[in-house]
ModelCIF file with pLDDT and N, C-alpha, C, O atoms, coordinates in Angstrom:
data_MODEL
#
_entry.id   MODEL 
#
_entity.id                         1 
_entity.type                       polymer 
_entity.pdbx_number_of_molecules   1 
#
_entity_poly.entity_id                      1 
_entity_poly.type                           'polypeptide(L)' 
_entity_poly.nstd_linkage                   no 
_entity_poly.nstd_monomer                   no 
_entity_poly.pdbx_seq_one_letter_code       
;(UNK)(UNK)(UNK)(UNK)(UNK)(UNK)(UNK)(UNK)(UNK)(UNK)(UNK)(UNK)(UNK)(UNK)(UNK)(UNK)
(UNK)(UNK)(UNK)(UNK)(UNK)(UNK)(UNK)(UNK)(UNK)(UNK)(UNK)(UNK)(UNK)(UNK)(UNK)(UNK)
(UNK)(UNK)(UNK)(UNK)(UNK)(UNK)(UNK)(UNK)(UNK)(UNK)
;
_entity_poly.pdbx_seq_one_letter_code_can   XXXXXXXXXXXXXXXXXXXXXXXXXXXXXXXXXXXXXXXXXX 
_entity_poly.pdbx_strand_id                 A 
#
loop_
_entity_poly_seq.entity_id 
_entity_poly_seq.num 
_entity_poly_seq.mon_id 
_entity_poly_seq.hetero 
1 1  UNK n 
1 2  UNK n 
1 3  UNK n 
1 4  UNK n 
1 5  UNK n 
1 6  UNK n 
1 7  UNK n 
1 8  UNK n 
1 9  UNK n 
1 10 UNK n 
1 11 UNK n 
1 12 UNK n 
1 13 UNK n 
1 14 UNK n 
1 15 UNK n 
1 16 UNK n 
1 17 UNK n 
1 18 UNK n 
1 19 UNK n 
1 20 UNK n 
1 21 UNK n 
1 22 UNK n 
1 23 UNK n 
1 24 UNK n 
1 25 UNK n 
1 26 UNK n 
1 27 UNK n 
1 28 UNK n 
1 29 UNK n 
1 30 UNK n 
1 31 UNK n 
1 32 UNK n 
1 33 UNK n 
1 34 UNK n 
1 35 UNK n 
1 36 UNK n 
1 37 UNK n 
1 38 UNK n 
1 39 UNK n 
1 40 UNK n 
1 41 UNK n 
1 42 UNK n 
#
_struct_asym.id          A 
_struct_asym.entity_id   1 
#
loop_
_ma_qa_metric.id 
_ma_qa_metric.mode 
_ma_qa_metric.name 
_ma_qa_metric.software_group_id 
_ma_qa_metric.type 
1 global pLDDT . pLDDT 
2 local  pLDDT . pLDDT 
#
_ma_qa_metric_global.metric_id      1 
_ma_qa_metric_global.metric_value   96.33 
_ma_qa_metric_global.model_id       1 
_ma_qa_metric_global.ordinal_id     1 
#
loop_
_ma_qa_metric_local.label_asym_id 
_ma_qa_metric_local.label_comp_id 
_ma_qa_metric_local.label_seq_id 
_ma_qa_metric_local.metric_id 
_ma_qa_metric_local.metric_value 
_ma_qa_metric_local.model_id 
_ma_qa_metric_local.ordinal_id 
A UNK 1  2 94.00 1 1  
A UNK 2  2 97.00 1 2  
A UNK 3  2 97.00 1 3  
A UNK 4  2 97.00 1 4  
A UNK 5  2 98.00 1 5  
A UNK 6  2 98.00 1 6  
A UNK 7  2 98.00 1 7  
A UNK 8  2 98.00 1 8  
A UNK 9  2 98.00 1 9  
A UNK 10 2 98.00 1 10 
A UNK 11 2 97.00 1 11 
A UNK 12 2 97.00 1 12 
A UNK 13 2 97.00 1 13 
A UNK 14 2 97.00 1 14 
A UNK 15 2 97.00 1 15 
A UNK 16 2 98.00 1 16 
A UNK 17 2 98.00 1 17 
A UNK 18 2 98.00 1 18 
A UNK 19 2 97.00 1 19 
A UNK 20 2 97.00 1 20 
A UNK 21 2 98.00 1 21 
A UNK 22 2 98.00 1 22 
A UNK 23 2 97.00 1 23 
A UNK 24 2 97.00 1 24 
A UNK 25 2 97.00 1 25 
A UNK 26 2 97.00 1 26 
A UNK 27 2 97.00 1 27 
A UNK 28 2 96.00 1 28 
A UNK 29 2 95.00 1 29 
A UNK 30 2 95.00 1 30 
A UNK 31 2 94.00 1 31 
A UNK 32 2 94.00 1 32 
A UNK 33 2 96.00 1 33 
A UNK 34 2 97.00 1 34 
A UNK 35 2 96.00 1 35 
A UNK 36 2 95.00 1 36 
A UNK 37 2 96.00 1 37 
A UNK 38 2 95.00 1 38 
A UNK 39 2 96.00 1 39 
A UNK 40 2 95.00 1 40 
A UNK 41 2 91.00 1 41 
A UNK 42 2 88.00 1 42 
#
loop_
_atom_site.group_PDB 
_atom_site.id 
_atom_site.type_symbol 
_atom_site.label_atom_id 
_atom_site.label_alt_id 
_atom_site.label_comp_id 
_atom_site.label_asym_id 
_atom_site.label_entity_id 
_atom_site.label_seq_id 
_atom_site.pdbx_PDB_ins_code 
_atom_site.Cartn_x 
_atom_site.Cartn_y 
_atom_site.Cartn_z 
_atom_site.occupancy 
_atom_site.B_iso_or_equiv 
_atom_site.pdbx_formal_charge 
_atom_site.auth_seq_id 
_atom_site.auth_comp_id 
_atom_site.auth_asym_id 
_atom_site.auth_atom_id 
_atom_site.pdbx_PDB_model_num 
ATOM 1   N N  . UNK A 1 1  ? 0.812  -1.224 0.000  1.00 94.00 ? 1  UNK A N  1 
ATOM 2   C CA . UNK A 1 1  ? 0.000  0.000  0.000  1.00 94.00 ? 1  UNK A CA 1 
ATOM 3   C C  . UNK A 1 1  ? 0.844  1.272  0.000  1.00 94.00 ? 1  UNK A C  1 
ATOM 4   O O  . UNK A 1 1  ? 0.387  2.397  -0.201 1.00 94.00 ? 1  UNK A O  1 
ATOM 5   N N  . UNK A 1 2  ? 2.568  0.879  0.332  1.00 97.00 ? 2  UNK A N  1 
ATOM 6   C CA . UNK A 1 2  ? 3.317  1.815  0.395  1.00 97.00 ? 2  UNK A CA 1 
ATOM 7   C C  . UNK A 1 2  ? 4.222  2.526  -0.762 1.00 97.00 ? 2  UNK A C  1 
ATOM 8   O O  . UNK A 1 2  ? 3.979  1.639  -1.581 1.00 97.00 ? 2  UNK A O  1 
ATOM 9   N N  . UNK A 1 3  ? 4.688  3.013  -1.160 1.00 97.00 ? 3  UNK A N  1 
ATOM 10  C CA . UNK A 1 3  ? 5.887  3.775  -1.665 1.00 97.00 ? 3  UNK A CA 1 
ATOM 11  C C  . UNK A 1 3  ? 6.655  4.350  -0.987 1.00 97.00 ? 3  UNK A C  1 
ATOM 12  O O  . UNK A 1 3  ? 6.343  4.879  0.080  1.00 97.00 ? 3  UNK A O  1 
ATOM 13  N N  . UNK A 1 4  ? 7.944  4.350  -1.543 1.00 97.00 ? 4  UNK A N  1 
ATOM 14  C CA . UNK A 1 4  ? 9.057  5.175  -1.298 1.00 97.00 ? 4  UNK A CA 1 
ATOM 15  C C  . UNK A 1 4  ? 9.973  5.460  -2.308 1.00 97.00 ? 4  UNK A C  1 
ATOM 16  O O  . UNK A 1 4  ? 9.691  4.799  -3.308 1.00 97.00 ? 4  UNK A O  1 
ATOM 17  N N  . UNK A 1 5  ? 11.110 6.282  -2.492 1.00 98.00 ? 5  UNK A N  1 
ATOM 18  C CA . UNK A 1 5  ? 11.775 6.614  -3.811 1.00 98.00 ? 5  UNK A CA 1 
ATOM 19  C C  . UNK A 1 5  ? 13.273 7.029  -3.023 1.00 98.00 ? 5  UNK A C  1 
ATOM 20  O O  . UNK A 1 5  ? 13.467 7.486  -1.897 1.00 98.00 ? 5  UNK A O  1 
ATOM 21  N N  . UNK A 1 6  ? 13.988 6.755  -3.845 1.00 98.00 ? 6  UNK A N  1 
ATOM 22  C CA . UNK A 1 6  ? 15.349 7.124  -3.777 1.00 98.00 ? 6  UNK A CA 1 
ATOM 23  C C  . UNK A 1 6  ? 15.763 8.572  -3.703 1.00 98.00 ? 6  UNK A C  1 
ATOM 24  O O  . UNK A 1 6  ? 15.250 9.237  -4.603 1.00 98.00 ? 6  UNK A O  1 
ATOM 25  N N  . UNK A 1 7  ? 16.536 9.242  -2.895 1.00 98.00 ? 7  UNK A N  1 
ATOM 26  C CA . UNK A 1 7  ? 16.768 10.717 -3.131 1.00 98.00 ? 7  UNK A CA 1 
ATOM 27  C C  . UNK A 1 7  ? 18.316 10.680 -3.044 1.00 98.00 ? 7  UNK A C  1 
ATOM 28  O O  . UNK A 1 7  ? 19.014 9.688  -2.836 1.00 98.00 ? 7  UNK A O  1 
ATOM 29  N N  . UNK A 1 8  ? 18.652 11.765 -3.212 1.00 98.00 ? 8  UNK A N  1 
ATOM 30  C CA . UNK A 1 8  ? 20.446 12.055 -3.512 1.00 98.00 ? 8  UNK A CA 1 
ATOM 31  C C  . UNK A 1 8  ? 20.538 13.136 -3.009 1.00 98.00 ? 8  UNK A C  1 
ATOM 32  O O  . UNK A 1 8  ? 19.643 13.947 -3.248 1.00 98.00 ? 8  UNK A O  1 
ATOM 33  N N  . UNK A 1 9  ? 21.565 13.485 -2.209 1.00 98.00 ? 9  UNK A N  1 
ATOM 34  C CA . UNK A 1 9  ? 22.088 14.483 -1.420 1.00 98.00 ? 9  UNK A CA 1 
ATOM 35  C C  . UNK A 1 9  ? 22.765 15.694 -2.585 1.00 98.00 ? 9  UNK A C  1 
ATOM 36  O O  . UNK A 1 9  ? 23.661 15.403 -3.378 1.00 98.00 ? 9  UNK A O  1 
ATOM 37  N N  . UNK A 1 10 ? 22.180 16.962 -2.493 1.00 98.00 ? 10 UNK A N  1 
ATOM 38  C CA . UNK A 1 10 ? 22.671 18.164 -3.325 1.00 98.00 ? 10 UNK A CA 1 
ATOM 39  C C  . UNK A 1 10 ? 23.455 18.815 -3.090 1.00 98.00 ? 10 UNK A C  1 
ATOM 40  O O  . UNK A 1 10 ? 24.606 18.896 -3.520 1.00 98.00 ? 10 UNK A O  1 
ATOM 41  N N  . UNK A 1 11 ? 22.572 19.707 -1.913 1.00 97.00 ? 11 UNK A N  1 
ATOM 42  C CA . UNK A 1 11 ? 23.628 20.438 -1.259 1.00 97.00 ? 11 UNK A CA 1 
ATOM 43  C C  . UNK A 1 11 ? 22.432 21.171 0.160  1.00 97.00 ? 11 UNK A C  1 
ATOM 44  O O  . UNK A 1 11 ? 21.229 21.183 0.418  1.00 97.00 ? 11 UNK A O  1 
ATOM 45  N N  . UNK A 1 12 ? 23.632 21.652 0.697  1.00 97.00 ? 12 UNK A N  1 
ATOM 46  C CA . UNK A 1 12 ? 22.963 22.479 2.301  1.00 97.00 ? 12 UNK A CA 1 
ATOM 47  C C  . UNK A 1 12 ? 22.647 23.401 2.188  1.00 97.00 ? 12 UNK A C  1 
ATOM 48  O O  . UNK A 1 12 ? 22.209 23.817 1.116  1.00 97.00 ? 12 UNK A O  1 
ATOM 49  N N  . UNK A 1 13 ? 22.747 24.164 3.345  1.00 97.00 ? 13 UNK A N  1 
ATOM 50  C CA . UNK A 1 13 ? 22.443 25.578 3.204  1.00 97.00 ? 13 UNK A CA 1 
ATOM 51  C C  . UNK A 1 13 ? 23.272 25.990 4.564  1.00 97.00 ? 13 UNK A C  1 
ATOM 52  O O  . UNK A 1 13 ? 23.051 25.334 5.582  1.00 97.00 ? 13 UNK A O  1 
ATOM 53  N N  . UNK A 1 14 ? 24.177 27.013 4.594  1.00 97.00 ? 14 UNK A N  1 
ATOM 54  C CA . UNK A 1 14 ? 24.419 27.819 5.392  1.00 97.00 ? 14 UNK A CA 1 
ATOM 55  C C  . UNK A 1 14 ? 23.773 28.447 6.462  1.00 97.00 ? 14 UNK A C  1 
ATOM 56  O O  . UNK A 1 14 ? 24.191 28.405 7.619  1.00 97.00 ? 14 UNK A O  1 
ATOM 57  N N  . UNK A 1 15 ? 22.600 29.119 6.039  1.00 97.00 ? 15 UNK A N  1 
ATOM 58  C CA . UNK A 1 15 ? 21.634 29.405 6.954  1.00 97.00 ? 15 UNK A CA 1 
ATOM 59  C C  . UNK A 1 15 ? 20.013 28.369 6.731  1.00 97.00 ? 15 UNK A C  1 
ATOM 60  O O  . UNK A 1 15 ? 19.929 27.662 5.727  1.00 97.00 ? 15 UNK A O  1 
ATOM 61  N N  . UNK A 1 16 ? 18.844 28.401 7.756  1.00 98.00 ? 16 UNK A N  1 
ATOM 62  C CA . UNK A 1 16 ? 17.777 27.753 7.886  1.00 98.00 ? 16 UNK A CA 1 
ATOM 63  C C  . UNK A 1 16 ? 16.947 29.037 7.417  1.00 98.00 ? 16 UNK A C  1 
ATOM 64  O O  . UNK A 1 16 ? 16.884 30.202 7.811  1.00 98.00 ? 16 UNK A O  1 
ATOM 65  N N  . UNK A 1 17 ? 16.226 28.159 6.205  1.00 98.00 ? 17 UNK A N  1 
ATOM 66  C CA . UNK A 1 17 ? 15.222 29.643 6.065  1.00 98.00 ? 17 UNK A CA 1 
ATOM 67  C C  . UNK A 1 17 ? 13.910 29.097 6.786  1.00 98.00 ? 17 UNK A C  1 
ATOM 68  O O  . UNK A 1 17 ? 13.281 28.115 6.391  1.00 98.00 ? 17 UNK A O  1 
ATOM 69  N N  . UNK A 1 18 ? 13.550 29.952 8.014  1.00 98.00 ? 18 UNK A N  1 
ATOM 70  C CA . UNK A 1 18 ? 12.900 29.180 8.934  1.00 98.00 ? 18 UNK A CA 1 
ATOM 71  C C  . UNK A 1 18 ? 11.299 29.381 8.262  1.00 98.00 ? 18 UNK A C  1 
ATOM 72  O O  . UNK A 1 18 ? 10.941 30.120 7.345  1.00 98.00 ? 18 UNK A O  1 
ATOM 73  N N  . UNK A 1 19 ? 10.465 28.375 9.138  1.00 97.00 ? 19 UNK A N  1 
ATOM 74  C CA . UNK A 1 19 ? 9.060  28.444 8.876  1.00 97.00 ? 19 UNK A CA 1 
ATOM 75  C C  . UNK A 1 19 ? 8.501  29.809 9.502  1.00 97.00 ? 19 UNK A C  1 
ATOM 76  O O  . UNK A 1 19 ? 7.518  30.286 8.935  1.00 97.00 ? 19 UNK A O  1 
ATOM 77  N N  . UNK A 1 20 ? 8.984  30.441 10.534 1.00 97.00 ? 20 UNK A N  1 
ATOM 78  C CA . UNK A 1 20 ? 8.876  31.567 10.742 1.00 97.00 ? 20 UNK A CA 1 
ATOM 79  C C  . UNK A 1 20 ? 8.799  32.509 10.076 1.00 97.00 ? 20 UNK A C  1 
ATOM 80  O O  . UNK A 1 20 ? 7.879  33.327 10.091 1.00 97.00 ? 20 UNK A O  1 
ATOM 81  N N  . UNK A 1 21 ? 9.930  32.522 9.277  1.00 98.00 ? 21 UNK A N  1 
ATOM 82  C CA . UNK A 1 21 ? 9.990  33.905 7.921  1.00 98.00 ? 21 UNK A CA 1 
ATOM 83  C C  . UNK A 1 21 ? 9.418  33.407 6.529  1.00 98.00 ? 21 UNK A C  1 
ATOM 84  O O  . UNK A 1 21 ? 9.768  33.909 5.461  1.00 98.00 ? 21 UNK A O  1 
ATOM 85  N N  . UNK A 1 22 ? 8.655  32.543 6.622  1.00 98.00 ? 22 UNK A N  1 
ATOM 86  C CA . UNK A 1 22 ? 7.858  31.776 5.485  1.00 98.00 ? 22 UNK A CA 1 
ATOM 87  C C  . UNK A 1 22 ? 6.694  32.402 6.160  1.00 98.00 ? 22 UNK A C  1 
ATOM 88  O O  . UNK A 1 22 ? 6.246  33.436 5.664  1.00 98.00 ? 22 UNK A O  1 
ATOM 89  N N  . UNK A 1 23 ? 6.142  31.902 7.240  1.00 97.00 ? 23 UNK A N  1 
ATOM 90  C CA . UNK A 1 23 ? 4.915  32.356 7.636  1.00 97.00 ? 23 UNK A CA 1 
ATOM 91  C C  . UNK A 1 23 ? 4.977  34.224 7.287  1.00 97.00 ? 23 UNK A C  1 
ATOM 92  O O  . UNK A 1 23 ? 4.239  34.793 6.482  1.00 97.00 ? 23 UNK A O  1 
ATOM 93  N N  . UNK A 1 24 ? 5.704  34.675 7.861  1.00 97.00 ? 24 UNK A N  1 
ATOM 94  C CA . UNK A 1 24 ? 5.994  35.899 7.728  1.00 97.00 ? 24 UNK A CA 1 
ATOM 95  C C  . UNK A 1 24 ? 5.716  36.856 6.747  1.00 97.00 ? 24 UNK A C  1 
ATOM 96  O O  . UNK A 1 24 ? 5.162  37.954 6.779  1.00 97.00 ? 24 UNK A O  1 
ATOM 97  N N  . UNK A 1 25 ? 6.521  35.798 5.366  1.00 97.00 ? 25 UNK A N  1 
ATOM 98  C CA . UNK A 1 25 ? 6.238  35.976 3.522  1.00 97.00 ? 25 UNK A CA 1 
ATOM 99  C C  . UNK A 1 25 ? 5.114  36.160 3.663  1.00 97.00 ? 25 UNK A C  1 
ATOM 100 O O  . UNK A 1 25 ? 4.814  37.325 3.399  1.00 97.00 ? 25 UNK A O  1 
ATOM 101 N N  . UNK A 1 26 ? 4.195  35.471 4.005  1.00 97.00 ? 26 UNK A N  1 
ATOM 102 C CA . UNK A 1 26 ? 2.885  34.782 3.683  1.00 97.00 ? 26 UNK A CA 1 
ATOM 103 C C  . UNK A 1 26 ? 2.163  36.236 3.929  1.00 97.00 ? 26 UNK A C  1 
ATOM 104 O O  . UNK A 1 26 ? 1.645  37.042 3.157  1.00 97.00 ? 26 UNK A O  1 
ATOM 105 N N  . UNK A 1 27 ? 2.391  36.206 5.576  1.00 97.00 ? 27 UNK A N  1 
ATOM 106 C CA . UNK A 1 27 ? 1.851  37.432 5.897  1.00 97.00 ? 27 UNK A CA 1 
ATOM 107 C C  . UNK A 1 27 ? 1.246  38.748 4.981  1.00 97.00 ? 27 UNK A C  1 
ATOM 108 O O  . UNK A 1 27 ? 0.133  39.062 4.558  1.00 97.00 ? 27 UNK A O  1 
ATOM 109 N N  . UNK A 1 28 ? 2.772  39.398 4.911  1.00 96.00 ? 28 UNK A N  1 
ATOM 110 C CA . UNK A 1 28 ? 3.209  40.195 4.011  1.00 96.00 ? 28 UNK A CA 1 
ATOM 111 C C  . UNK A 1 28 ? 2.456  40.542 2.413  1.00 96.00 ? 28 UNK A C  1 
ATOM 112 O O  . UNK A 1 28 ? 2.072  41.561 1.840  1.00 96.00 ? 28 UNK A O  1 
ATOM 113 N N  . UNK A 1 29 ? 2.497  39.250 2.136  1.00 95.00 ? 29 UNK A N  1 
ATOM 114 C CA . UNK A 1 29 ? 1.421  39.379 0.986  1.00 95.00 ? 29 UNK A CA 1 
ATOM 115 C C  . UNK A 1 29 ? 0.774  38.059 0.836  1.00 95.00 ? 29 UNK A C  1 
ATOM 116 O O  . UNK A 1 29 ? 1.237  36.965 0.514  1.00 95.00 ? 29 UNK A O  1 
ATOM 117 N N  . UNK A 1 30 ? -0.238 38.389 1.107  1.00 95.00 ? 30 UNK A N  1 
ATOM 118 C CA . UNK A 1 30 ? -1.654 37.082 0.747  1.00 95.00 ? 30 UNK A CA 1 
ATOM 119 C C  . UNK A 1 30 ? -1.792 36.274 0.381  1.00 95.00 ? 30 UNK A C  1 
ATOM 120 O O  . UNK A 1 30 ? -2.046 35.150 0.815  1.00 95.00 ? 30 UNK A O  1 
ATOM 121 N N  . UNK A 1 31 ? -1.600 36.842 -0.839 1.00 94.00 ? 31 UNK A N  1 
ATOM 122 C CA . UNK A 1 31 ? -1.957 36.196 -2.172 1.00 94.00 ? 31 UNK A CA 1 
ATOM 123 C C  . UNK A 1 31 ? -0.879 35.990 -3.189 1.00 94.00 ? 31 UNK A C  1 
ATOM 124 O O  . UNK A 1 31 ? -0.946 35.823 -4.406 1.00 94.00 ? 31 UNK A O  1 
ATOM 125 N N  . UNK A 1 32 ? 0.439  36.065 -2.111 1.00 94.00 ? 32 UNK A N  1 
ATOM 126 C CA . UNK A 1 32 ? 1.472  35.449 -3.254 1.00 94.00 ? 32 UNK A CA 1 
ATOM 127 C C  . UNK A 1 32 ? 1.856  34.217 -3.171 1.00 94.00 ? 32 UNK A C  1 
ATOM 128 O O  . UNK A 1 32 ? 1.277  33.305 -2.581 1.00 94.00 ? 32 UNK A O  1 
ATOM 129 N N  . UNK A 1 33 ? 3.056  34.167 -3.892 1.00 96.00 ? 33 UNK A N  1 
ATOM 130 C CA . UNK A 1 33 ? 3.600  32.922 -3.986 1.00 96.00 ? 33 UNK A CA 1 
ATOM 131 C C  . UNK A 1 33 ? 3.685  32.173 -2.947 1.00 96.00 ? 33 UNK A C  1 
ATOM 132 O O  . UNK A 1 33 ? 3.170  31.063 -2.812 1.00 96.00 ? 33 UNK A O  1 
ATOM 133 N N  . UNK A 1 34 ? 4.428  32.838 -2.074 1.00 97.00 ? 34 UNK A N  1 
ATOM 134 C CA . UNK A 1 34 ? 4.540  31.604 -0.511 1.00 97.00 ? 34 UNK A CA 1 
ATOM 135 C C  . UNK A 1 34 ? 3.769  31.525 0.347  1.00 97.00 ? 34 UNK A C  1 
ATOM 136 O O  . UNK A 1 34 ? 3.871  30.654 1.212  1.00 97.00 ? 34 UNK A O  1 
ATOM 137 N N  . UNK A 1 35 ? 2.512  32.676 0.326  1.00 96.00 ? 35 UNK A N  1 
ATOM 138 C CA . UNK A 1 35 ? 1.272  32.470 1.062  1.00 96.00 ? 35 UNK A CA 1 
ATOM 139 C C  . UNK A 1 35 ? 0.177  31.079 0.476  1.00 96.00 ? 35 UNK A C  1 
ATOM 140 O O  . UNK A 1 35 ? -0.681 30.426 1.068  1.00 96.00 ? 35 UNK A O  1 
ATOM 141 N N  . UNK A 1 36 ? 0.705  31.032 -0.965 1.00 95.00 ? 36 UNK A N  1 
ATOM 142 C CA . UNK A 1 36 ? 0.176  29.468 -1.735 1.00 95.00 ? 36 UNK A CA 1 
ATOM 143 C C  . UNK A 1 36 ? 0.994  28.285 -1.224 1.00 95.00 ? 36 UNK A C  1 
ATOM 144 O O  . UNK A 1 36 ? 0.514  27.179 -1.474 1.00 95.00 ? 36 UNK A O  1 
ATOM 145 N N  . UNK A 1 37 ? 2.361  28.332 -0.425 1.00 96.00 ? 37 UNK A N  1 
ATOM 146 C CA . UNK A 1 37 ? 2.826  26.962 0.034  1.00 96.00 ? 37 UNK A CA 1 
ATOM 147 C C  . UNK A 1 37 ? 2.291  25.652 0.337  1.00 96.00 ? 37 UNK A C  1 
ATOM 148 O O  . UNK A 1 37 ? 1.954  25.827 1.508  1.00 96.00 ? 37 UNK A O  1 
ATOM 149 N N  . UNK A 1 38 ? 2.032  24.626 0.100  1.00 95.00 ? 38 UNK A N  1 
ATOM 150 C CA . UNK A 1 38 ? 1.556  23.482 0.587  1.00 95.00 ? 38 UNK A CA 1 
ATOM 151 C C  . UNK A 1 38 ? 1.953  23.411 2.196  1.00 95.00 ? 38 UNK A C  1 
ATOM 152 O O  . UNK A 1 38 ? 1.103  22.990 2.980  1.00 95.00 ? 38 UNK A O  1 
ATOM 153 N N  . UNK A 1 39 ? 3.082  23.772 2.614  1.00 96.00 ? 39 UNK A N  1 
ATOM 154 C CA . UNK A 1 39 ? 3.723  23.871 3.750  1.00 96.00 ? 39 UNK A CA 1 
ATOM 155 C C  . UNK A 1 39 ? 3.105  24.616 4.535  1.00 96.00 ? 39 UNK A C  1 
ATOM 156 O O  . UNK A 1 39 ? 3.276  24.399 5.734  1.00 96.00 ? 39 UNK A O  1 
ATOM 157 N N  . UNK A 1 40 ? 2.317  25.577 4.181  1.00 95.00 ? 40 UNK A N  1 
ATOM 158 C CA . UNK A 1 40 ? 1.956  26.372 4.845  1.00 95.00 ? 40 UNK A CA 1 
ATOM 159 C C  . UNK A 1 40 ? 0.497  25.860 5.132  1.00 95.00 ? 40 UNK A C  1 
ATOM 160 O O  . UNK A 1 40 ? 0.081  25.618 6.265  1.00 95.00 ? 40 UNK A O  1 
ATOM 161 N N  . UNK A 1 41 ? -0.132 25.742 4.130  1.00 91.00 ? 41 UNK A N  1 
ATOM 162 C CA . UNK A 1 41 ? -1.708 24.777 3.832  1.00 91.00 ? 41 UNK A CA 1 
ATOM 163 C C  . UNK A 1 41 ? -2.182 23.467 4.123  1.00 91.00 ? 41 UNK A C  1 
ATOM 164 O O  . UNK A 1 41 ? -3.371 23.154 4.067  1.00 91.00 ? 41 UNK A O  1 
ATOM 165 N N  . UNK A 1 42 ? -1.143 22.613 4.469  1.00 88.00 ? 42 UNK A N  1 
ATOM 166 C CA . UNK A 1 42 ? -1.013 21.558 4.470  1.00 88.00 ? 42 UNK A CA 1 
ATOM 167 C C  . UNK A 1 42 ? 0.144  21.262 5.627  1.00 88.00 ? 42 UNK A C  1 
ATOM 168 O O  . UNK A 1 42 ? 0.507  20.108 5.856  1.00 88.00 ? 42 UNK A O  1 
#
């Protein structure tokens, strides 16, 4: 009933772009792009 898939390591990130300053985006404007996140909606 399950799946799973293989992934490969890219790369990091220096800094965490936190869910905080995502929520934040969101804020900021409504109806944009990162206020549409699944992450945020879901």
């Amino acid at each position: 009933r399950w799946e799973s898939v293989l992934v490969e390591y890219e790369q990091s990130f220096p800094v965490v772009l936190t869910l905080k300053e995502l929520k934040e985006a969101a804020s900021k404007d409504p109806d944009g792009v990162i206020a549409n996140l699944a992450l945020l909606k879901q």
